[in-house]
C-alpha atoms as a PDB file:
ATOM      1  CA  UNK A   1       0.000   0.000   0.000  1.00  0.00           C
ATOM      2  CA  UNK A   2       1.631   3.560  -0.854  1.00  0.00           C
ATOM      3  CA  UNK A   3       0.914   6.273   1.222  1.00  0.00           C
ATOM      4  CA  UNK A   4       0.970   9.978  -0.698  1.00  0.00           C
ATOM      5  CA  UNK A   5       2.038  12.589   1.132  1.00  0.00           C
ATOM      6  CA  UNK A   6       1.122  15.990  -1.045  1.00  0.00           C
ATOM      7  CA  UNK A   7       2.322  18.983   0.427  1.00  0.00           C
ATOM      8  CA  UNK A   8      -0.825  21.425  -0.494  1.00  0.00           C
ATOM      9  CA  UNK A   9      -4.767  21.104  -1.084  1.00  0.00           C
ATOM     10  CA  UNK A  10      -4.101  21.173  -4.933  1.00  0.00           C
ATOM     11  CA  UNK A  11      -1.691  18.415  -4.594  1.00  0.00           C
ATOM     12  CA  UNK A  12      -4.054  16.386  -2.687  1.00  0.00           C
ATOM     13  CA  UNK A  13      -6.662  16.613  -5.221  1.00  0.00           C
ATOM     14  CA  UNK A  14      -4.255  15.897  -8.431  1.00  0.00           C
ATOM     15  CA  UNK A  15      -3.612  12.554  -6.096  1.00  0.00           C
ATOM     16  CA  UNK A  16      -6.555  11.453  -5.717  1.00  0.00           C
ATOM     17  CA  UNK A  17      -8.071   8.896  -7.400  1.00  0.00           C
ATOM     18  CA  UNK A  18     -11.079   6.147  -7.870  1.00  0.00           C
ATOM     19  CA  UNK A  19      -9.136   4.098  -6.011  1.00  0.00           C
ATOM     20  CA  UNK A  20      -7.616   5.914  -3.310  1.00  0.00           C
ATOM     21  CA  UNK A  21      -8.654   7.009  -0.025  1.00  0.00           C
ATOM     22  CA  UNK A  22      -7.995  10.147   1.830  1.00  0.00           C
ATOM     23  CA  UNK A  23      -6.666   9.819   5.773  1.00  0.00           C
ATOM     24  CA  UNK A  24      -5.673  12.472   8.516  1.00  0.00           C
ATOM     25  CA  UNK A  25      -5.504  10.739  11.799  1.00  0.00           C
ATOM     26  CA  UNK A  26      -6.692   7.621  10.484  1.00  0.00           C
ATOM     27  CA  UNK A  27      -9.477   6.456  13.095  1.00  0.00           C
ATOM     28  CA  UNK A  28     -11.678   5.608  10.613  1.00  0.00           C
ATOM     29  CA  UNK A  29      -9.889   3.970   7.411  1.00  0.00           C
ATOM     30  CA  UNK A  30      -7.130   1.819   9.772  1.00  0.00           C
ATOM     31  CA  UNK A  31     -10.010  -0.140  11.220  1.00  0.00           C
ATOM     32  CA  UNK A  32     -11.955  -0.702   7.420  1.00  0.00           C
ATOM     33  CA  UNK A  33      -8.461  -1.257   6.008  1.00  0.00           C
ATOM     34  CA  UNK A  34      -8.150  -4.022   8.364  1.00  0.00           C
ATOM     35  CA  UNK A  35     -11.668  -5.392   8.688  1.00  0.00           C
ATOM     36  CA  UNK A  36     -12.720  -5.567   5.189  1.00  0.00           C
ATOM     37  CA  UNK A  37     -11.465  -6.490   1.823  1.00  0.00           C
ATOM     38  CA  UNK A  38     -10.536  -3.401  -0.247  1.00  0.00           C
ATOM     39  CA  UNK A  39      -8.491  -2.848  -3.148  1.00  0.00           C
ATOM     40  CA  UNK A  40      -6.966   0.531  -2.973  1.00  0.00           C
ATOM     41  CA  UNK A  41      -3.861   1.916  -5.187  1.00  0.00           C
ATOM     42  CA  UNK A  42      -3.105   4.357  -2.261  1.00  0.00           C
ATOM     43  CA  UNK A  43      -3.459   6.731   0.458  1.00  0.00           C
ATOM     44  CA  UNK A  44      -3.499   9.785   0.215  1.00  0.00           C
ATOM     45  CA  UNK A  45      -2.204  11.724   3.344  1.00  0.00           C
ATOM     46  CA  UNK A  46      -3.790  14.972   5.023  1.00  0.00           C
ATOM     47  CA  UNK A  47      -0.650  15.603   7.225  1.00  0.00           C
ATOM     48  CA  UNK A  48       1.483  18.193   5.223  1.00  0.00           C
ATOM     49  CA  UNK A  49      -1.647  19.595   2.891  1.00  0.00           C
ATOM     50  CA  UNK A  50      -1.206  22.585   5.352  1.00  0.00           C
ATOM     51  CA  UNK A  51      -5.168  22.446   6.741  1.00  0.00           C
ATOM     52  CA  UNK A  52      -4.298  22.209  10.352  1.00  0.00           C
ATOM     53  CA  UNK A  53      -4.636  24.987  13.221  1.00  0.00           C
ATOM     54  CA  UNK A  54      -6.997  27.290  14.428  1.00  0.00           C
ATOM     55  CA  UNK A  55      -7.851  31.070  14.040  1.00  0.00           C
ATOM     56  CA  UNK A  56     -10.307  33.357  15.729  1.00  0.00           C
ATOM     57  CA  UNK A  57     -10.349  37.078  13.847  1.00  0.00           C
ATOM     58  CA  UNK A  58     -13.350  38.999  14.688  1.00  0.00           C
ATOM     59  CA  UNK A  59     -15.799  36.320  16.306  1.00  0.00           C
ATOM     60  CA  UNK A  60     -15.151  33.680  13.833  1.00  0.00           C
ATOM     61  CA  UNK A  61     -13.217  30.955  14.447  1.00  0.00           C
ATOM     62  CA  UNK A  62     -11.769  29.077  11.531  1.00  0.00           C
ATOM     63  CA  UNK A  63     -10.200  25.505  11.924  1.00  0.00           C
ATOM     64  CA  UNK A  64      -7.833  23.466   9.230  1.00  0.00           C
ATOM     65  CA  UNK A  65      -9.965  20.043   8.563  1.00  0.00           C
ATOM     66  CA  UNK A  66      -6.866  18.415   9.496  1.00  0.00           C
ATOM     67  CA  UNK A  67      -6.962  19.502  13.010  1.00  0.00           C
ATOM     68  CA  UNK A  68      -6.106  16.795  15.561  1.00  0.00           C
ATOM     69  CA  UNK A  69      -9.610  16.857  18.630  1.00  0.00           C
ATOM     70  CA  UNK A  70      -6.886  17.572  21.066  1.00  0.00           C
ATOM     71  CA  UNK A  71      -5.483  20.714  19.851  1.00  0.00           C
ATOM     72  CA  UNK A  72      -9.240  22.200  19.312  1.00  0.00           C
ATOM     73  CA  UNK A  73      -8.671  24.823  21.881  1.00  0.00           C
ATOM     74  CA  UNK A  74     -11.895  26.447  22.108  1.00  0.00           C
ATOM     75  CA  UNK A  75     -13.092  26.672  25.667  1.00  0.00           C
ATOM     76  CA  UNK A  76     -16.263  26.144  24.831  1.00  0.00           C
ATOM     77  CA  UNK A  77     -15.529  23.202  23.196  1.00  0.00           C
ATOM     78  CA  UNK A  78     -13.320  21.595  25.979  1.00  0.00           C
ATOM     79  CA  UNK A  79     -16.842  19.789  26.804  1.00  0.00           C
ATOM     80  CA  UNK A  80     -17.503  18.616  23.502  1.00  0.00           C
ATOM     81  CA  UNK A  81     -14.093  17.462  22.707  1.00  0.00           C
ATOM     82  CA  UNK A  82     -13.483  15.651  25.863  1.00  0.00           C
ATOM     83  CA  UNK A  83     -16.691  13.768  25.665  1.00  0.00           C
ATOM     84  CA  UNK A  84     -15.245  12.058  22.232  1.00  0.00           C
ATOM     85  CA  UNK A  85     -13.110   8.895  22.787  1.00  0.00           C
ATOM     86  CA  UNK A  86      -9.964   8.603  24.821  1.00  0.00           C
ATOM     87  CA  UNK A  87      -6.921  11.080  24.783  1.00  0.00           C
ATOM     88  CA  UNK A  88      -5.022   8.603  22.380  1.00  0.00           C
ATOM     89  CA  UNK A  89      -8.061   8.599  20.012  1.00  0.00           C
ATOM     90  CA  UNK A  90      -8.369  12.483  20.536  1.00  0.00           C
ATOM     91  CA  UNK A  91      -4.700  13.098  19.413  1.00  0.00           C
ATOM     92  CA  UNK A  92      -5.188  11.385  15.988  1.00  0.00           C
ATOM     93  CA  UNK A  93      -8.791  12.010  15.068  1.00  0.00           C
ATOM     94  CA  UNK A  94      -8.985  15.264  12.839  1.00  0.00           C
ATOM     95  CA  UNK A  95     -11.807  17.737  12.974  1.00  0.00           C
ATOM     96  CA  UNK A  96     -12.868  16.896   8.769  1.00  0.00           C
ATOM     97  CA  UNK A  97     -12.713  12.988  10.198  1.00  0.00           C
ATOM     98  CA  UNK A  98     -15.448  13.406  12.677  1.00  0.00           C
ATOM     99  CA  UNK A  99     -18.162  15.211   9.685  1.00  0.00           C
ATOM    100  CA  UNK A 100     -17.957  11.843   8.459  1.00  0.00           C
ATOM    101  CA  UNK A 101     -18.159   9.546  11.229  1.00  0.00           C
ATOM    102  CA  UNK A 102     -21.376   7.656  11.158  1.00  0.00           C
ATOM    103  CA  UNK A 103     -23.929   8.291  14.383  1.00  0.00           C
ATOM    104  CA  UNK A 104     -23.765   7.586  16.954  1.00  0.00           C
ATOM    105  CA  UNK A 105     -20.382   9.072  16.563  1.00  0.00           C
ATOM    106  CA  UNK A 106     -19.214  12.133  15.537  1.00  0.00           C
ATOM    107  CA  UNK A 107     -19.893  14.268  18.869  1.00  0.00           C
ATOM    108  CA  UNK A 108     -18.229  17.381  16.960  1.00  0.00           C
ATOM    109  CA  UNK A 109     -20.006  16.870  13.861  1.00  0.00           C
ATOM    110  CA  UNK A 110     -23.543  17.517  16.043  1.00  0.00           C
ATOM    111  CA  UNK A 111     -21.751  20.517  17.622  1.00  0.00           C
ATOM    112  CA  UNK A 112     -21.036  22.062  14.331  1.00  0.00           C
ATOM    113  CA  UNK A 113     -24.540  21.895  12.972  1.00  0.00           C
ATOM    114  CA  UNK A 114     -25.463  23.717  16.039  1.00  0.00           C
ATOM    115  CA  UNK A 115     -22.770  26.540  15.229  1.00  0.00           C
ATOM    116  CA  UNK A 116     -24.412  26.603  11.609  1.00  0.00           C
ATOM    117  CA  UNK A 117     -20.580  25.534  10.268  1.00  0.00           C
ATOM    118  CA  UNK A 118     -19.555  25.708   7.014  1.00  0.00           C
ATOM    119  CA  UNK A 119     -17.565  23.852   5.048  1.00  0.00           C
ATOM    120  CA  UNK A 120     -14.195  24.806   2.903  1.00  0.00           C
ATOM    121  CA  UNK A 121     -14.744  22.131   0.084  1.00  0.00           C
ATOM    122  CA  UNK A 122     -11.799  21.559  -2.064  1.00  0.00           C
ATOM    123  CA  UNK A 123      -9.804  24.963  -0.657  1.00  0.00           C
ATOM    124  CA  UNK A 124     -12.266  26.846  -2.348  1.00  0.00           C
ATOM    125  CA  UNK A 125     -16.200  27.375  -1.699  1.00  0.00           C
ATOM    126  CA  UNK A 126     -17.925  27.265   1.669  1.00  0.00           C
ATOM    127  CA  UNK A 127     -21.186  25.200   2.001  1.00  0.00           C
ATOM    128  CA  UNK A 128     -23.316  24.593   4.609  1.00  0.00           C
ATOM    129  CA  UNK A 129     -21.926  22.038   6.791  1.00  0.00           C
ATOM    130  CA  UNK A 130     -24.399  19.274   5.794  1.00  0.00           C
ATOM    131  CA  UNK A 131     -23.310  19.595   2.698  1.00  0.00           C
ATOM    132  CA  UNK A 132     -19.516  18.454   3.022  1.00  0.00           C
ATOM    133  CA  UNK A 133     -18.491  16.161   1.080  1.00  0.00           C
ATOM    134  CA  UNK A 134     -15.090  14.847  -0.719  1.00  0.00           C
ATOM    135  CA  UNK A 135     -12.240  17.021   0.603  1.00  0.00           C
ATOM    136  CA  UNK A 136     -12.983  19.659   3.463  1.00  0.00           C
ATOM    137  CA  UNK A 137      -9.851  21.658   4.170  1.00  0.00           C
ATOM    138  CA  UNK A 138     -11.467  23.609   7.033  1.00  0.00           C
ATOM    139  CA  UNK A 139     -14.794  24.972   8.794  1.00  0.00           C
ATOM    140  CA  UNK A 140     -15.807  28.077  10.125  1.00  0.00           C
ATOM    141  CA  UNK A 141     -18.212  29.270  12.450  1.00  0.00           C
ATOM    142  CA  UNK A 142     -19.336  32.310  14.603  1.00  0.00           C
ATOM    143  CA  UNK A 143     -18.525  31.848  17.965  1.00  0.00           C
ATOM    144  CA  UNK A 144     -21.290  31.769  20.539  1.00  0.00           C
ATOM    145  CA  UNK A 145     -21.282  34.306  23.570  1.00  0.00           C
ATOM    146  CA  UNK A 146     -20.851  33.816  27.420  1.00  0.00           C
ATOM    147  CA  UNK A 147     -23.726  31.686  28.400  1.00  0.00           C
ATOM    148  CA  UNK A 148     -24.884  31.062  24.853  1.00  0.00           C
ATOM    149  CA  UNK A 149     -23.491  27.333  24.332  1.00  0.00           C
ATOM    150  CA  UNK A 150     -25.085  24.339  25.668  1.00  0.00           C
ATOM    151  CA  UNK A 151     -23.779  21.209  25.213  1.00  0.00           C
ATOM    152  CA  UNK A 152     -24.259  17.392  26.839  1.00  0.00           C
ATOM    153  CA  UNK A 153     -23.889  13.555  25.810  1.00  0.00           C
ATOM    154  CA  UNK A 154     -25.096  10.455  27.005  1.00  0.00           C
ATOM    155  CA  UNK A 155     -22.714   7.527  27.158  1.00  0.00           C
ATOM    156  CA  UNK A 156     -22.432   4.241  28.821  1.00  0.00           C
ATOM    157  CA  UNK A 157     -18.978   5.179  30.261  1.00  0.00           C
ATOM    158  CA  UNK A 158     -16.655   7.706  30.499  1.00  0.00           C
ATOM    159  CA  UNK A 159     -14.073   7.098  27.665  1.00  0.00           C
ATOM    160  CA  UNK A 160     -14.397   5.602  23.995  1.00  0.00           C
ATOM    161  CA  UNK A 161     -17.823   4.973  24.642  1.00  0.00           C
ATOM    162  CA  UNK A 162     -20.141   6.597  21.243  1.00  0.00           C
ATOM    163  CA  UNK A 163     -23.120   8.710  22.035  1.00  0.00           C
ATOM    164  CA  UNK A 164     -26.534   7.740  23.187  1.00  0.00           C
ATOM    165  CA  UNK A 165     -28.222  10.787  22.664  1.00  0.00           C
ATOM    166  CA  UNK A 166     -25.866  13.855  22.154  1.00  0.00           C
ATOM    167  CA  UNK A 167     -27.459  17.483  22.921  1.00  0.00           C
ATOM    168  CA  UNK A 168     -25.686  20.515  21.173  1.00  0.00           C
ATOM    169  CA  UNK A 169     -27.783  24.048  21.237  1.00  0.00           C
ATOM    170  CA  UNK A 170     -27.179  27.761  20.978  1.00  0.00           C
ATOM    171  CA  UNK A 171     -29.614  30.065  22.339  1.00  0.00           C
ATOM    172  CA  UNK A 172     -29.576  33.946  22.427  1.00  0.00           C
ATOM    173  CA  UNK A 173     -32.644  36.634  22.480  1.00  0.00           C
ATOM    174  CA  UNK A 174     -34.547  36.106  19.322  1.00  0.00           C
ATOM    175  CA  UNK A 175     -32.220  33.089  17.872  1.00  0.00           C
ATOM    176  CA  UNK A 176     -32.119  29.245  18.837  1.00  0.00           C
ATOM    177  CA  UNK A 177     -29.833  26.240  17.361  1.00  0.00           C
ATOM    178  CA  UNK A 178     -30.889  22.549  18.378  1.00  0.00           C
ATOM    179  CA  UNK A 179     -28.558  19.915  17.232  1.00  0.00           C
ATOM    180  CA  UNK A 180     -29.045  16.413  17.573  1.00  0.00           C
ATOM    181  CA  UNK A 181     -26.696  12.789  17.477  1.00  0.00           C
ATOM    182  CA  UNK A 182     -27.221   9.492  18.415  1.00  0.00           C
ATOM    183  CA  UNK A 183     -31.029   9.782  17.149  1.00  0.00           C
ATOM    184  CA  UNK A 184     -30.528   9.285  13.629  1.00  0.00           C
ATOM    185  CA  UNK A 185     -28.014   8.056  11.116  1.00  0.00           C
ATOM    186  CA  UNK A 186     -26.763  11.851  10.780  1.00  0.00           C
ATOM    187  CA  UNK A 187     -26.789  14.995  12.617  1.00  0.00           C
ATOM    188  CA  UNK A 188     -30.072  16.374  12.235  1.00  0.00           C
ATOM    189  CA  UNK A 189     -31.456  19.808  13.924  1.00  0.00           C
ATOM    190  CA  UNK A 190     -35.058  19.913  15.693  1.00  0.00           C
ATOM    191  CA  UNK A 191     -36.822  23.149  13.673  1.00  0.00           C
ATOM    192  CA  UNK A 192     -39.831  22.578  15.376  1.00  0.00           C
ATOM    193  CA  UNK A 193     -38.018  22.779  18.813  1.00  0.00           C
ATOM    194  CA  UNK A 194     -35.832  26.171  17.684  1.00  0.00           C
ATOM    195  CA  UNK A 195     -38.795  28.104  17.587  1.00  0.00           C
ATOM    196  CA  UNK A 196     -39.663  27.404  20.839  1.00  0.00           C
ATOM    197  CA  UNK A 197     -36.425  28.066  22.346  1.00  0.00           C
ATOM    198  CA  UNK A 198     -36.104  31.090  20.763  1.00  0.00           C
ATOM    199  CA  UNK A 199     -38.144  33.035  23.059  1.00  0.00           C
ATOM    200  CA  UNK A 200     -35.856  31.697  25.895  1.00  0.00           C
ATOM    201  CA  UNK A 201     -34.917  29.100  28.589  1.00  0.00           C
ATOM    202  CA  UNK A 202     -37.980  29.303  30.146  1.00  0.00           C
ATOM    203  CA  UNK A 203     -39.076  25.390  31.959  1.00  0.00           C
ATOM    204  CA  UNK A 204     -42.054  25.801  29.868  1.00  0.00           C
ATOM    205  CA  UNK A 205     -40.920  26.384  26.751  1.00  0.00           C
ATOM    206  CA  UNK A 206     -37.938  23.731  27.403  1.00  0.00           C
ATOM    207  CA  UNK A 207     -40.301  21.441  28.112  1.00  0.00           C
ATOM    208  CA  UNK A 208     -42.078  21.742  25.031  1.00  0.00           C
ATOM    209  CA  UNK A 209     -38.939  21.930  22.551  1.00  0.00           C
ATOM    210  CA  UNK A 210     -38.488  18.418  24.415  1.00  0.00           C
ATOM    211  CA  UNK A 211     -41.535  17.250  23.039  1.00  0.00           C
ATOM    212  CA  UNK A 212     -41.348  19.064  19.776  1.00  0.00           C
ATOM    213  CA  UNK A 213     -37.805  17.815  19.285  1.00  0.00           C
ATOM    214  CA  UNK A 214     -38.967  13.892  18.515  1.00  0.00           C
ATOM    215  CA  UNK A 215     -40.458  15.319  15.352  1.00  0.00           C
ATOM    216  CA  UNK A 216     -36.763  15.613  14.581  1.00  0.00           C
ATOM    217  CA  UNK A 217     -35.560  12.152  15.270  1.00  0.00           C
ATOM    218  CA  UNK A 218     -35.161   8.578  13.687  1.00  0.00           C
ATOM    219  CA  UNK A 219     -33.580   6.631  16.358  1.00  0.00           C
ATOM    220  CA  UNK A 220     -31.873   2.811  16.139  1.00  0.00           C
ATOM    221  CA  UNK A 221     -30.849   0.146  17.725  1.00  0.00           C
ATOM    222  CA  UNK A 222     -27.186  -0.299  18.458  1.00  0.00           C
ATOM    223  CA  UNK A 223     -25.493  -2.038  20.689  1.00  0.00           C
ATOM    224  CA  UNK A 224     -25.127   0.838  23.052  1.00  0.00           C
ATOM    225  CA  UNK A 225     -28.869   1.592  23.101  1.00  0.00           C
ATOM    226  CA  UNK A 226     -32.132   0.763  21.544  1.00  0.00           C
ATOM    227  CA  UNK A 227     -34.145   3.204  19.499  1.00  0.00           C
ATOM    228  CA  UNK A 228     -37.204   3.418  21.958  1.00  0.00           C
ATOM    229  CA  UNK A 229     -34.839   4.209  24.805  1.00  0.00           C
ATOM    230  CA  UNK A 230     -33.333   6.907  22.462  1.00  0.00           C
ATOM    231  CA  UNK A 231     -36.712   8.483  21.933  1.00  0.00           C
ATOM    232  CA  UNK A 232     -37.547   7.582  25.422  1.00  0.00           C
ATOM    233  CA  UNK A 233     -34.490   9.769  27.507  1.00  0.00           C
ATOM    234  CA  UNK A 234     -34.187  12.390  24.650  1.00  0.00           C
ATOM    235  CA  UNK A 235     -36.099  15.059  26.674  1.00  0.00           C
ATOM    236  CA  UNK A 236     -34.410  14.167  29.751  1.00  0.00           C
ATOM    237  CA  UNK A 237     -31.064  14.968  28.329  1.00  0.00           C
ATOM    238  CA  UNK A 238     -32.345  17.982  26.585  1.00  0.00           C
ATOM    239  CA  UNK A 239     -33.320  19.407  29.405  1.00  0.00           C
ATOM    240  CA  UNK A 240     -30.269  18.566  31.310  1.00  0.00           C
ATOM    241  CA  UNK A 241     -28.612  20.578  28.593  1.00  0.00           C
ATOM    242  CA  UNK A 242     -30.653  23.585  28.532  1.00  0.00           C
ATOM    243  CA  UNK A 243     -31.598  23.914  32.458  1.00  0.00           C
ATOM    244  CA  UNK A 244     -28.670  21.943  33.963  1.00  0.00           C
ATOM    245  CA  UNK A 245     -30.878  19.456  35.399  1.00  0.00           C
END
């Protein structure tokens, strides 16, 4: 197996290929390279395409897709980041790895939707973060006042353990962001539940986004939960989120 190294996002693309797979930290193609049969040409390697680091100019942070977990130093993050696998994982992972993860993984992924992220595709356009796809080189996002960010996940221990239900949300006067993992096979957001939060953290109206927020959902069964007790705990954890319960 040959492993390209290109040294910029242009080179990356000219190596890429119908049979060859991009990997950063490599949490997600080691294990499929070993598991499964695949016939591959080569790899082609994130590490010295120059997409790693992160930048805050003017309340927007902006983060190189190749960004290891552990070096996300956002303290409002610290949370998020910390809830996602062990240290060792943390220190490989990259930032663009965890878009794709597949739920009930991909902790970050959920917070980014919530942050209304987009995505650098290619070095070039930003998209909406749902809409990443092939090679992200980095994200941006505005970043969320004092007392603005609200963030909690569900897990059956305390390391390497992937999410239950995962709770991501935003909420300032007039403006609300509910993001959703572990409840369907991709991040989704809970409209119906936004509009109720907008008007603030009231117990009421939390309540009710807790209810309106399994219009959202199409949970599974895994083996770290079943879908009804997904759908069952969701409003427990939402409000443990948004009220600290």
């Amino acid at each position: 197996m040959r492993v390209l190294v290109p040294e910029s996002v242009d080179g990356v693309l000219a190596a890429l290929g119908e049979r060859r797979w991009l990997i950063a930290g490599g949490t997600q193609v080691m294990p499929r390279l070993n598991d499964e049969p695949v016939e591959l040409d080569a790899l082609v390697s994130l590490r010295r395409a120059g997409i790693s680091g992160v930048s805050v100019r003017d309340g927007v942070a902006t983060i190189g897709a190749a960004t290891p977990l552990s070096k996300l130093d956002l303290p409002f993050l610290r949370g998020a980041v910390e809830s996602i696998a062990s240290p060792t994982i943390r220190n490989l992972a990259t930032v663009g790895g965890n878009l794709f993860a597949e739920q009930p993984y991909g902790d970050l992924a959920v917070c980014l939707h919530a942050l209304d992220a987009e995505a650098q595709i290619d070095g070039a356009d930003w998209v909406p973060i749902a809409q990443a796809r092939r090679l992200v080189s980095a994200v941006r996002f505005s970043m969320p006042g004092d007392g603005e960010w609200f963030y909690t996940k569900a897990m059956r221990r305390r390391h390497n353990s992937a999410s239950i239900v995962t709770v991501a949300a935003i909420v300032r006067d007039g403006h609300a962001a509910l993001a959703l993992g572990g409840v369907a096979r991709t991040p989704v957001r809970a409209a119906a539940a936004e509009t109720l939060l907008a008007a603030g953290l009231s117990r009421d109206r939390v309540e009710a986004a807790a209810q309106a927020a399994q219009q959202a959902i199409d949970p599974f069964d895994d083996a770290y939960a079943s879908a009804w007790y997904r759908r069952r705990v969701l409003g427990v954890h939402i409000r443990r989120a948004l009220l600290g319960e």
